[in-house]
N, C-alpha and C. Protein backbone atom coordinates (compact mmCIF):
# COMPACT_ATOMS: atom_id res chain seq x y z
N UNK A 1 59.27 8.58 107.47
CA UNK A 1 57.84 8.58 107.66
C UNK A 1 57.22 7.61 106.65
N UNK A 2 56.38 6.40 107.17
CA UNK A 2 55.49 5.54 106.34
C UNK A 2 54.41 6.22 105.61
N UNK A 3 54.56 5.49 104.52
CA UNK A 3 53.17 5.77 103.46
C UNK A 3 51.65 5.10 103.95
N UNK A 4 50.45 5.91 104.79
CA UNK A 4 49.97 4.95 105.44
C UNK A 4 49.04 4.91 104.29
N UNK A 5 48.65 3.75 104.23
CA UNK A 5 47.21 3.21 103.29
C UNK A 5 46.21 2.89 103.74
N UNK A 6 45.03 3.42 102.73
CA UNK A 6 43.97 3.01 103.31
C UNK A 6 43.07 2.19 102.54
N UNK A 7 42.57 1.59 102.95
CA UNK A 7 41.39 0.53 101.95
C UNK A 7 40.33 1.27 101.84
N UNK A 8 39.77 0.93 100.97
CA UNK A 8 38.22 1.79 99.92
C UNK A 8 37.55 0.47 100.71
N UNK A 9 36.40 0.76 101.65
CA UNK A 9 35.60 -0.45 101.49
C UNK A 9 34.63 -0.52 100.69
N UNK A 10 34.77 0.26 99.53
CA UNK A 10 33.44 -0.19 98.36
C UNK A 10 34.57 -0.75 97.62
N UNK A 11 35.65 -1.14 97.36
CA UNK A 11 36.72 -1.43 96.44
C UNK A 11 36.38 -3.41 97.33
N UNK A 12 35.21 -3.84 97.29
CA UNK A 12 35.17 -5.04 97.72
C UNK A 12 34.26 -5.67 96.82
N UNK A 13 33.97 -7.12 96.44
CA UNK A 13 33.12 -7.69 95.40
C UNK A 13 32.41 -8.02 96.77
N UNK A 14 30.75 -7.96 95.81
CA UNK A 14 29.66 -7.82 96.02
C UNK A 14 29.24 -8.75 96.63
N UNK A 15 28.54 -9.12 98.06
CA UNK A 15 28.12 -10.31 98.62
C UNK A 15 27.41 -10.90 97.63
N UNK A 16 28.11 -12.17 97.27
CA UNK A 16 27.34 -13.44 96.08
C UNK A 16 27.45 -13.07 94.81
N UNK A 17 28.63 -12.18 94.75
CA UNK A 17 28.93 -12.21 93.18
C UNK A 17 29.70 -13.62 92.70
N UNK A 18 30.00 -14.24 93.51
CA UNK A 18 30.71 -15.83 93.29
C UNK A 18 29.62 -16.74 92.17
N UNK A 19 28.39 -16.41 92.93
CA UNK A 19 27.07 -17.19 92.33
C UNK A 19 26.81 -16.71 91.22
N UNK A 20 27.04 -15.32 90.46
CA UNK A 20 27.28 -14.50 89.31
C UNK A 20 27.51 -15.08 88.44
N UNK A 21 28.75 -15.70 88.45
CA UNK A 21 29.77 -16.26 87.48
C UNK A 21 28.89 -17.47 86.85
N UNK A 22 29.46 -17.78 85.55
CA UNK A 22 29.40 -18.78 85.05
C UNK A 22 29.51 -20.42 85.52
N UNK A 23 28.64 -21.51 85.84
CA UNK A 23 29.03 -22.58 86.33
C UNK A 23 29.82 -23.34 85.87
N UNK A 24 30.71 -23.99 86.46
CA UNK A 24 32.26 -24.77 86.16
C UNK A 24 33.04 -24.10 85.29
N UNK A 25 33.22 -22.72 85.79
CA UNK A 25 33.95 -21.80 85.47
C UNK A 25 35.56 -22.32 85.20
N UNK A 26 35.44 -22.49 86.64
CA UNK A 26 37.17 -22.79 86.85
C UNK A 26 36.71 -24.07 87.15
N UNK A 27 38.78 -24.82 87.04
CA UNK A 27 38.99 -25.98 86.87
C UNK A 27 38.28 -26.97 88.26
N UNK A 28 38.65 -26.49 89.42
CA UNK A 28 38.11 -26.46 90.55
C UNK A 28 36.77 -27.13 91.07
N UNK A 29 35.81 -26.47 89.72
CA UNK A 29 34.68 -26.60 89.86
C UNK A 29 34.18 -27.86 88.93
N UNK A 30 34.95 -28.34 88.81
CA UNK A 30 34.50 -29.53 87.99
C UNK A 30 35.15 -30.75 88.49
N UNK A 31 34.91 -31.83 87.91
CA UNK A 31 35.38 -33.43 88.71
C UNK A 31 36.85 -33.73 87.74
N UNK A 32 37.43 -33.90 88.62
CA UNK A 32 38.67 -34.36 88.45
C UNK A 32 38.67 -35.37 87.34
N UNK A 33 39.76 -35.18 86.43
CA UNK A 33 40.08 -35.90 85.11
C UNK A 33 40.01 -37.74 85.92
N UNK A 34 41.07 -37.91 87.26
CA UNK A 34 41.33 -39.33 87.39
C UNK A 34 40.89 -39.08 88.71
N UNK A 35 40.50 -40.47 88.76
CA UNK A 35 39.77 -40.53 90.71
C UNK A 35 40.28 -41.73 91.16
N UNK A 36 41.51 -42.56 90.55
CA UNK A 36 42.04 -43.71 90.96
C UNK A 36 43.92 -43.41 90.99
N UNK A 37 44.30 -43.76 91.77
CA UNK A 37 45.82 -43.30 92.30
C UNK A 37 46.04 -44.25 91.04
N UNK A 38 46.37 -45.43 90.69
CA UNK A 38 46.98 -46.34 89.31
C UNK A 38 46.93 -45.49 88.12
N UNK A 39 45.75 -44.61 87.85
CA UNK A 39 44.91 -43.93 86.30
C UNK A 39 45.83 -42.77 86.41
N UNK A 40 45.87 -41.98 87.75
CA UNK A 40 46.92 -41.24 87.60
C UNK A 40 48.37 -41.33 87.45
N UNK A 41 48.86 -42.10 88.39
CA UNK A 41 50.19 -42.11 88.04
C UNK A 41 50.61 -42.40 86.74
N UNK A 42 49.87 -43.40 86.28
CA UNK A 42 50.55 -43.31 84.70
C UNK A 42 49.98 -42.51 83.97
N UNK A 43 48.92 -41.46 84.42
CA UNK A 43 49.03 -40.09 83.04
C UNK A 43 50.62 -39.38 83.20
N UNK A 44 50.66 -38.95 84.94
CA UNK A 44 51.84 -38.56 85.49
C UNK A 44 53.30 -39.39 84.63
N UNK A 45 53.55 -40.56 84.70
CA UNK A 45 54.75 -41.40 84.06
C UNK A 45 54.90 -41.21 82.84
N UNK A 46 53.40 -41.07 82.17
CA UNK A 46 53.85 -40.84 80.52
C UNK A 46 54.25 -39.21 80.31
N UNK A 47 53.65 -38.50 81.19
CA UNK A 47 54.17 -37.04 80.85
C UNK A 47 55.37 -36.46 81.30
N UNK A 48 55.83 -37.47 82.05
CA UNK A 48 57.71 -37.76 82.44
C UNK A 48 58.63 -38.19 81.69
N UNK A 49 58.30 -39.06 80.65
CA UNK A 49 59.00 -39.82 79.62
C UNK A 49 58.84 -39.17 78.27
N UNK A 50 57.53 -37.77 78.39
CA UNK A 50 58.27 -36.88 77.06
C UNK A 50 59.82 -36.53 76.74
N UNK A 51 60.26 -36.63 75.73
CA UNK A 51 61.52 -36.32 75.94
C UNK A 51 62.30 -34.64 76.32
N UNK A 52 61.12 -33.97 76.05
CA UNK A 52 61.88 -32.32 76.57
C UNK A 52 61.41 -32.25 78.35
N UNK A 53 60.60 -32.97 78.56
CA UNK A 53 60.55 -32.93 80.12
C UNK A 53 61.48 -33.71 80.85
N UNK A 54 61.73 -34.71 80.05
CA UNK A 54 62.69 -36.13 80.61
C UNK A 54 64.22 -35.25 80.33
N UNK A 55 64.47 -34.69 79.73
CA UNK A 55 65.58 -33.85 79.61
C UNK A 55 66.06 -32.87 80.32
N UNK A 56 64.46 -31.87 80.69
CA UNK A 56 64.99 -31.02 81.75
C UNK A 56 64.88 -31.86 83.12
N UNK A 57 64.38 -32.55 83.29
CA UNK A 57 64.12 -33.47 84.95
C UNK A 57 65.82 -33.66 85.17
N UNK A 58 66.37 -34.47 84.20
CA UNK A 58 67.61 -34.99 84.34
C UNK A 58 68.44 -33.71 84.57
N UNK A 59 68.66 -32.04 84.12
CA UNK A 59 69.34 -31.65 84.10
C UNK A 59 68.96 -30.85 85.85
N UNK A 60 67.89 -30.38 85.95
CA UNK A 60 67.87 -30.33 87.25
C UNK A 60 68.21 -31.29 88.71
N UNK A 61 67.94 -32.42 88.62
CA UNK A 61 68.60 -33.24 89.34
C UNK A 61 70.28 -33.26 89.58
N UNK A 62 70.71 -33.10 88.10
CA UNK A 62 72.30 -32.85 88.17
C UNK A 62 72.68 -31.43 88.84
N UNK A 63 71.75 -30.43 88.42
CA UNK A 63 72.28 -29.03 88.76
C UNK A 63 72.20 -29.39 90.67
N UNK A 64 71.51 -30.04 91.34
CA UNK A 64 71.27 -30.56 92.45
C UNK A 64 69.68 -30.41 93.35
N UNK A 65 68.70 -30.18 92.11
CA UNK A 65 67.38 -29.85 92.86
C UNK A 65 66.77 -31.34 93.10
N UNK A 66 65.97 -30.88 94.44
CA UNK A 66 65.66 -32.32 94.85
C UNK A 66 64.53 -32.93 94.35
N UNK A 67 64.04 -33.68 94.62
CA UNK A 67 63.65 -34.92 94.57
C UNK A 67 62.13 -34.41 94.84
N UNK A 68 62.08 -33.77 96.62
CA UNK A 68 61.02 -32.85 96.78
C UNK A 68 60.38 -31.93 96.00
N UNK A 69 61.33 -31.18 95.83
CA UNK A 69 61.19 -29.56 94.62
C UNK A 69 60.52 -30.03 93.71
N UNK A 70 60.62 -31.19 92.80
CA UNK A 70 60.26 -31.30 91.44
C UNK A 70 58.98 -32.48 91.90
N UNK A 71 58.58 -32.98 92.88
CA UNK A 71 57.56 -33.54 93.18
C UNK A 71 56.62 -32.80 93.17
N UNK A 72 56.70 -31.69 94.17
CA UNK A 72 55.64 -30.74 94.25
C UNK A 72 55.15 -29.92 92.99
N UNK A 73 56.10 -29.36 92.19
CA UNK A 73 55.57 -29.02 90.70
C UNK A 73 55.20 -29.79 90.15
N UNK A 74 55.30 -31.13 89.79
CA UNK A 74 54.40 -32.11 89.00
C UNK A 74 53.15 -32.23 89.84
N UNK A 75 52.71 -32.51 90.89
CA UNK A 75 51.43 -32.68 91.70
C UNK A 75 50.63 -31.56 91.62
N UNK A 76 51.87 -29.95 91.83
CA UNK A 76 50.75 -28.58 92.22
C UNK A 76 50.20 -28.99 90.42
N UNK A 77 50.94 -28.79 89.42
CA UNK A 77 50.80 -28.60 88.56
C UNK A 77 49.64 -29.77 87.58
N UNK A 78 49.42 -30.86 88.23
CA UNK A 78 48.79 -32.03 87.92
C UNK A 78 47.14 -31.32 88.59
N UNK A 79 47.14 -30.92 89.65
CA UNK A 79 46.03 -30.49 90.17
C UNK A 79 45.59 -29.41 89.73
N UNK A 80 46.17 -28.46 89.25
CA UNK A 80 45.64 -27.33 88.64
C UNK A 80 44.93 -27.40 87.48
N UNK A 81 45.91 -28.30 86.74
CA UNK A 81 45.09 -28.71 85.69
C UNK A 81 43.75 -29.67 85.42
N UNK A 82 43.70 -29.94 86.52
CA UNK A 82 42.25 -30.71 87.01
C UNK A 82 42.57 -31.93 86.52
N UNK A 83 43.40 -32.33 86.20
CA UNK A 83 43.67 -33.79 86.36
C UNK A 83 43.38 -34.53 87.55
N UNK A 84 43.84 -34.00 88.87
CA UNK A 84 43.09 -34.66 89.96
C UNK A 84 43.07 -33.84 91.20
N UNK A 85 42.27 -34.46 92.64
CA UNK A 85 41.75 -33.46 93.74
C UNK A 85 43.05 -33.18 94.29
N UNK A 86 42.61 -32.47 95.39
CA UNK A 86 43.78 -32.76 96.38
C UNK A 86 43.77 -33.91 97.41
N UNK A 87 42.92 -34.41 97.69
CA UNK A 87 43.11 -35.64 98.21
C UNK A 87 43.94 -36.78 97.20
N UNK A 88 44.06 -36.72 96.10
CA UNK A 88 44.43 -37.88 94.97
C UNK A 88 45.89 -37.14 95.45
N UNK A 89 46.37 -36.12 94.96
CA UNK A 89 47.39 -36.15 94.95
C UNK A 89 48.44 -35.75 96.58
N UNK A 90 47.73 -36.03 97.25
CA UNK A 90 48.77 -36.13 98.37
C UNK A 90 48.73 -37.86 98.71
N UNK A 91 47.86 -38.72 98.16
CA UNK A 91 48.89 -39.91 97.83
C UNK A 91 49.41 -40.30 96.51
N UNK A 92 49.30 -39.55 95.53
CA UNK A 92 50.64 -39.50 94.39
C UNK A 92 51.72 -38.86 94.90
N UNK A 93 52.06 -38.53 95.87
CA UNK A 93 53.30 -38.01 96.31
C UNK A 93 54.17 -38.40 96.37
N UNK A 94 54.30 -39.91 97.17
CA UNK A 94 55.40 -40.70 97.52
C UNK A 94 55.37 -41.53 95.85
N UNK A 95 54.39 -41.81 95.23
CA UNK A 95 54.74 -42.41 93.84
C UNK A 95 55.65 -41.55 92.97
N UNK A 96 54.83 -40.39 93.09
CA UNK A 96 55.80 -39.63 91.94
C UNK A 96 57.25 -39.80 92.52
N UNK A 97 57.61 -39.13 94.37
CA UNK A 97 58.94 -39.31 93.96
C UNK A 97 60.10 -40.32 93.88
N UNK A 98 59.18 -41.55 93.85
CA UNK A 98 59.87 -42.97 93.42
C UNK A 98 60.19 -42.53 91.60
N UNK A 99 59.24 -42.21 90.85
CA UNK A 99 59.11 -42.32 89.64
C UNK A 99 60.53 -40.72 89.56
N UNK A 100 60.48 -39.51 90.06
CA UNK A 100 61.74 -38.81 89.34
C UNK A 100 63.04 -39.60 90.20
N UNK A 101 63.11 -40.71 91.48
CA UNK A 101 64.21 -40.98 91.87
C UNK A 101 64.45 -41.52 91.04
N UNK A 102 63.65 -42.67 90.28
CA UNK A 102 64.29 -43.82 89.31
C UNK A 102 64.82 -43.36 88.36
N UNK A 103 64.22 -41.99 87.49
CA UNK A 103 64.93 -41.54 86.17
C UNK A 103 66.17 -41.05 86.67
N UNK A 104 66.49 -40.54 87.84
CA UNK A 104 67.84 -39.88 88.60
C UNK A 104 68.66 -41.27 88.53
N UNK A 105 68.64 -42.02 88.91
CA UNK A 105 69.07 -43.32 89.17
C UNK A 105 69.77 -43.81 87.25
N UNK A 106 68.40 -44.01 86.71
CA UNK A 106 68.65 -44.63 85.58
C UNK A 106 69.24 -43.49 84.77
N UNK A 107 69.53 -42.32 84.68
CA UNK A 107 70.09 -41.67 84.08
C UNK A 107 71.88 -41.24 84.51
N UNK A 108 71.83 -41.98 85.48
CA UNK A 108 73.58 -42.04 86.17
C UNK A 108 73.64 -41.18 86.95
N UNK A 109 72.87 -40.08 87.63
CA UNK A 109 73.45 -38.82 88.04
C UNK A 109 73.77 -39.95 90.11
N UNK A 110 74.89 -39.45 90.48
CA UNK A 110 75.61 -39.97 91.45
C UNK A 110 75.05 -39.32 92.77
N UNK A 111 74.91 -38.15 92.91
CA UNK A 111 74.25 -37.56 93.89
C UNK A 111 72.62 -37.16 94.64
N UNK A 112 71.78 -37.41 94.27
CA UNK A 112 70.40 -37.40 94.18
C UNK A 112 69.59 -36.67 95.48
N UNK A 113 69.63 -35.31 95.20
CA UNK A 113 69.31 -34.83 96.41
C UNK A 113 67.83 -35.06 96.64
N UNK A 114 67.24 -35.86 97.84
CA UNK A 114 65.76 -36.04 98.18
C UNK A 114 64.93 -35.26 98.93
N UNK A 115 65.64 -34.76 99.71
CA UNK A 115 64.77 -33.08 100.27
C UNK A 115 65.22 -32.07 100.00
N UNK A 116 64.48 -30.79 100.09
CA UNK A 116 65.12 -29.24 100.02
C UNK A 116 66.08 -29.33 100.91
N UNK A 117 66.88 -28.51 99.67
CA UNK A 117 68.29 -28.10 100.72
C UNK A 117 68.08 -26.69 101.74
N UNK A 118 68.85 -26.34 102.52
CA UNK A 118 69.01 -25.26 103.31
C UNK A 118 68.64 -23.76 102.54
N UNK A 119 68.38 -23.14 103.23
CA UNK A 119 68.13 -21.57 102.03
C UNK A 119 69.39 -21.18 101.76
N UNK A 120 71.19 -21.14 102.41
CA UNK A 120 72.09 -20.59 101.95
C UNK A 120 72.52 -21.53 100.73
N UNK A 121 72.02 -22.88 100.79
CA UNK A 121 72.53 -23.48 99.70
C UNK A 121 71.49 -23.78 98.85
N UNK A 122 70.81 -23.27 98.97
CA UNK A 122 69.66 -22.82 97.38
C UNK A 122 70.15 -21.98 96.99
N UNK A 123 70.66 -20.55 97.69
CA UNK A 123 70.71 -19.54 96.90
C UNK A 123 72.41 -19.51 96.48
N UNK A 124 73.00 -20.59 96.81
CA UNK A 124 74.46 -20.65 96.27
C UNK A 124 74.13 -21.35 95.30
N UNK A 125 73.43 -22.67 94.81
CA UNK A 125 73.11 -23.47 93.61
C UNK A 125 72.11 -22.41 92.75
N UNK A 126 71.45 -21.43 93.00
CA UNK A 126 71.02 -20.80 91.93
C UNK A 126 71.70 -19.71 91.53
N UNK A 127 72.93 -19.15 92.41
CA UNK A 127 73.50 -17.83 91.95
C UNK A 127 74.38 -18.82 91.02
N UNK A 128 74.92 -20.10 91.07
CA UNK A 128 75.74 -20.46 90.20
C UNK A 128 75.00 -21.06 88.75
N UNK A 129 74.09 -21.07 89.05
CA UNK A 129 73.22 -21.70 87.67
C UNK A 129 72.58 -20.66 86.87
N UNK A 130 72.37 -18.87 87.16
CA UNK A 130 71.99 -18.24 86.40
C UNK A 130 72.68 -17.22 86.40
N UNK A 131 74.56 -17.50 86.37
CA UNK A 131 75.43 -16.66 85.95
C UNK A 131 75.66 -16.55 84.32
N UNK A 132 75.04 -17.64 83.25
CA UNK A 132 74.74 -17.64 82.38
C UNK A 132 74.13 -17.42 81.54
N UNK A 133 72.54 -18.00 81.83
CA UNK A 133 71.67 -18.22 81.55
C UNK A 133 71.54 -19.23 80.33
N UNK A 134 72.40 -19.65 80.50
CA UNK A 134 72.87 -21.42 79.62
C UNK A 134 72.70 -22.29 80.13
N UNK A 135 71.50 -23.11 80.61
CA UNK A 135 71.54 -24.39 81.41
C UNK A 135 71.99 -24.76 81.10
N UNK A 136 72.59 -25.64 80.32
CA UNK A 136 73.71 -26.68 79.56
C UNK A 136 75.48 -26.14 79.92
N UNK A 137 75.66 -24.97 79.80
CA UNK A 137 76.95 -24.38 79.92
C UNK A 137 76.58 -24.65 81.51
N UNK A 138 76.00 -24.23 81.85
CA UNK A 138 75.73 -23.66 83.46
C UNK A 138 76.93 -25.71 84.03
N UNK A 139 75.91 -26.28 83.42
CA UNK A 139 76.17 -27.73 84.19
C UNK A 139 77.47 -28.17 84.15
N UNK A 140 77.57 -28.21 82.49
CA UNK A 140 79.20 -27.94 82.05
C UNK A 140 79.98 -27.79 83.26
N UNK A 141 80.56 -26.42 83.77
CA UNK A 141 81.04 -25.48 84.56
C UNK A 141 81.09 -25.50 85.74
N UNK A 142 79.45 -26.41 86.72
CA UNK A 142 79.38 -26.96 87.61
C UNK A 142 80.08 -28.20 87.70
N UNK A 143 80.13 -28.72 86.90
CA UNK A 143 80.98 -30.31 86.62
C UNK A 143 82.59 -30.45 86.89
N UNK A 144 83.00 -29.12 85.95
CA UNK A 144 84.30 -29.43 85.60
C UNK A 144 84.89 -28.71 86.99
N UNK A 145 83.78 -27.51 88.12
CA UNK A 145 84.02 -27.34 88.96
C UNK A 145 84.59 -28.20 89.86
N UNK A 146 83.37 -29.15 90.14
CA UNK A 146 82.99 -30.74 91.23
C UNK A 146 84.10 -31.22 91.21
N UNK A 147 84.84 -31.72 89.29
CA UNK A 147 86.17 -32.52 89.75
C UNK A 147 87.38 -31.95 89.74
N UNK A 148 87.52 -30.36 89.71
CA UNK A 148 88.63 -29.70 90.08
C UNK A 148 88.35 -29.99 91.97
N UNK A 149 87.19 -29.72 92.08
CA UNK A 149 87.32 -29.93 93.78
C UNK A 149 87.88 -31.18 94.11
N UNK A 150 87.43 -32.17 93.60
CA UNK A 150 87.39 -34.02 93.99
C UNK A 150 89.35 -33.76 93.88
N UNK A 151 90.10 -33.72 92.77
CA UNK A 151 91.05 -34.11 92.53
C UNK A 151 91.97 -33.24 93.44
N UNK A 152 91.30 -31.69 93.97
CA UNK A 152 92.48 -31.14 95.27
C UNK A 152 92.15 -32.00 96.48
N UNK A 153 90.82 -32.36 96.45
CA UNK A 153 90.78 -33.32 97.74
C UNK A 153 91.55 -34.41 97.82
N UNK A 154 91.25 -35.04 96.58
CA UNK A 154 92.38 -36.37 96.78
C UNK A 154 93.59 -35.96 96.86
N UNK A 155 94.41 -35.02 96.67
CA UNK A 155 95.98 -34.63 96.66
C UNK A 155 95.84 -34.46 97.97
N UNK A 156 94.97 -33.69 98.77
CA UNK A 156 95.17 -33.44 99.91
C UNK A 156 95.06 -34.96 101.03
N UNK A 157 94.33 -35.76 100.58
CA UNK A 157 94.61 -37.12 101.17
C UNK A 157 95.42 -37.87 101.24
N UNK A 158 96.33 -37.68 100.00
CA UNK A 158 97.76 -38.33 99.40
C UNK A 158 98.45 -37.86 100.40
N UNK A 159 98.74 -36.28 100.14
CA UNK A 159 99.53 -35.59 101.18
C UNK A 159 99.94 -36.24 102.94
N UNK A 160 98.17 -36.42 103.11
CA UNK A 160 98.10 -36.39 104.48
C UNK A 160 98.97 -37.98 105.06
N UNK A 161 98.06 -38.81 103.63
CA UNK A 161 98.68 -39.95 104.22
C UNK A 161 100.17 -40.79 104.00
N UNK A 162 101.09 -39.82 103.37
CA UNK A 162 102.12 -39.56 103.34
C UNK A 162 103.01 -39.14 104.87
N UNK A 163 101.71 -38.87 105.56
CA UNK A 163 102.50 -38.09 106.79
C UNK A 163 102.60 -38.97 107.99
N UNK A 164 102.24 -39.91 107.60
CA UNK A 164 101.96 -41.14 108.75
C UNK A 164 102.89 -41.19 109.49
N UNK A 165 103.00 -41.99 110.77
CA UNK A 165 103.91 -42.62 111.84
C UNK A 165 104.86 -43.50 111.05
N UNK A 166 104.12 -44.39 110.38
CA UNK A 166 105.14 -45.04 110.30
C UNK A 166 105.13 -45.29 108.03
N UNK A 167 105.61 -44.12 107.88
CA UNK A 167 105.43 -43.87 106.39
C UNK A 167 106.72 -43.77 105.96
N UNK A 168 107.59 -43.93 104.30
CA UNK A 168 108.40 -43.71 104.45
C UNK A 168 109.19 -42.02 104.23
N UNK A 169 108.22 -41.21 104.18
CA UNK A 169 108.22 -39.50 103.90
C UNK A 169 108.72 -39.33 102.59
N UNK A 170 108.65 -37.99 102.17
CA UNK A 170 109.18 -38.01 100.70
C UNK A 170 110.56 -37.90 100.60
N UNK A 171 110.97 -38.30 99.43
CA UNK A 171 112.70 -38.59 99.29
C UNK A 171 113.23 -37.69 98.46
C-alpha cells in the first residue's frame, strides 16, 4: 500500500513575493560580466591554464570523460557565475571544446573521447575510478590495466597469424 501525499495549498509563496525580494538579488538578475564571444573565451582559456584545473582536465580526459562532459561544466558553470547569458554561451560551446581538445592533444593522452559515452559504459568507467578514491592510483591501475589488455591482444594476433595457409607453424 502507497504512502499517498497531499499538498498544503497554503504551503505556496505568495502571488508577487518575487517583487519582495531585493533587486539584483541573484546572479541572473544582473548583466553579464562579458557580452563578446573573444572577451569570453579568453576569461574561459585563462581559467583552463590554472595549474590545479589544467591538472584535473588532463586526468579526466585520461580516466576517459569526454570532451562533451567537461564542456558543459565549464559553460553551466561560466553562466552561473554570471560571467555570461545563455545566448553567449551556447556559442562558446564549440570554442571551449576546441580549447579542452587541444590540452587533450598537447598533453599526449592517445584516446580523446568527444561525446558521452553510453550509460553501461559510464557506469563501468566510474565503478572503476571510485574503487579507491585515489584519482591518481585510480589512473595508475586503469593504465597498467589498458596494457595488460593491449599486450594479450597482440599475443593473440601473433598466435593467429601464425596460423596462416601458407605459414611455417610452430617447430
Amino acid at each position: 500500500m502507497a504512502l499517498e501525499r497531499t499538498q498544503n495549498p497554503f504551503d505556496a509563496p505568495v502571488p508577487g513575493q518575487s517583487l519582495t525580494d531585493k533587486p539584483k538579488n541573484y546572479v541572473w538578475e544582473n548583466p553579464p560580466r562579458f557580452t563578446e564571444v573573444e572577451d569570453a573565451s579568453i576569461f574561459i582559456w585563462e581559467r583552463l591554464q590554472r595549474k590545479d584545473t589544467l591538472t584535473k582536465m588532463i586526468m579526466m580526459l585520461e580516466t576517459g570523460v569526454s570532451v562533451e562532459s567537461l564542456t558543459r561544466v565549464v559553460i553551466f558553470s561560466g553562466f552561473m557565475e554570471g560571467a555570461f547569458n545563455v545566448d553567449l554561451a551556447i556559442m562558446l560551446t564549440s570554442v571551449v571544446q576546441k580549447m579542452i581538445t587541444a590540452i587533450g592533444k598537447a598533453s599526449g593522452i592517445d584516446k580523446i573521447k568527444l561525446t558521452r559515452p553510453k550509460p553501461k559504459e559510464t557506469q563501468k568507467v566510474l565503478k572503476d575510478i571510485f574503487n579507491s578514491k585515489n584519482f591518481a592510483e585510480d589512473i595508475r591501475r586503469m593504465e597498467s590495466k589498458n596494457s595488460k589488455e593491449k599486450e594479450e591482444s597482440m599475443e593473440e594476433e601473433m598466435e593467429e597469424m601464425d596460423k596462416g595457409l601458407m605459414s611455417r607453424g610452430k617447430k
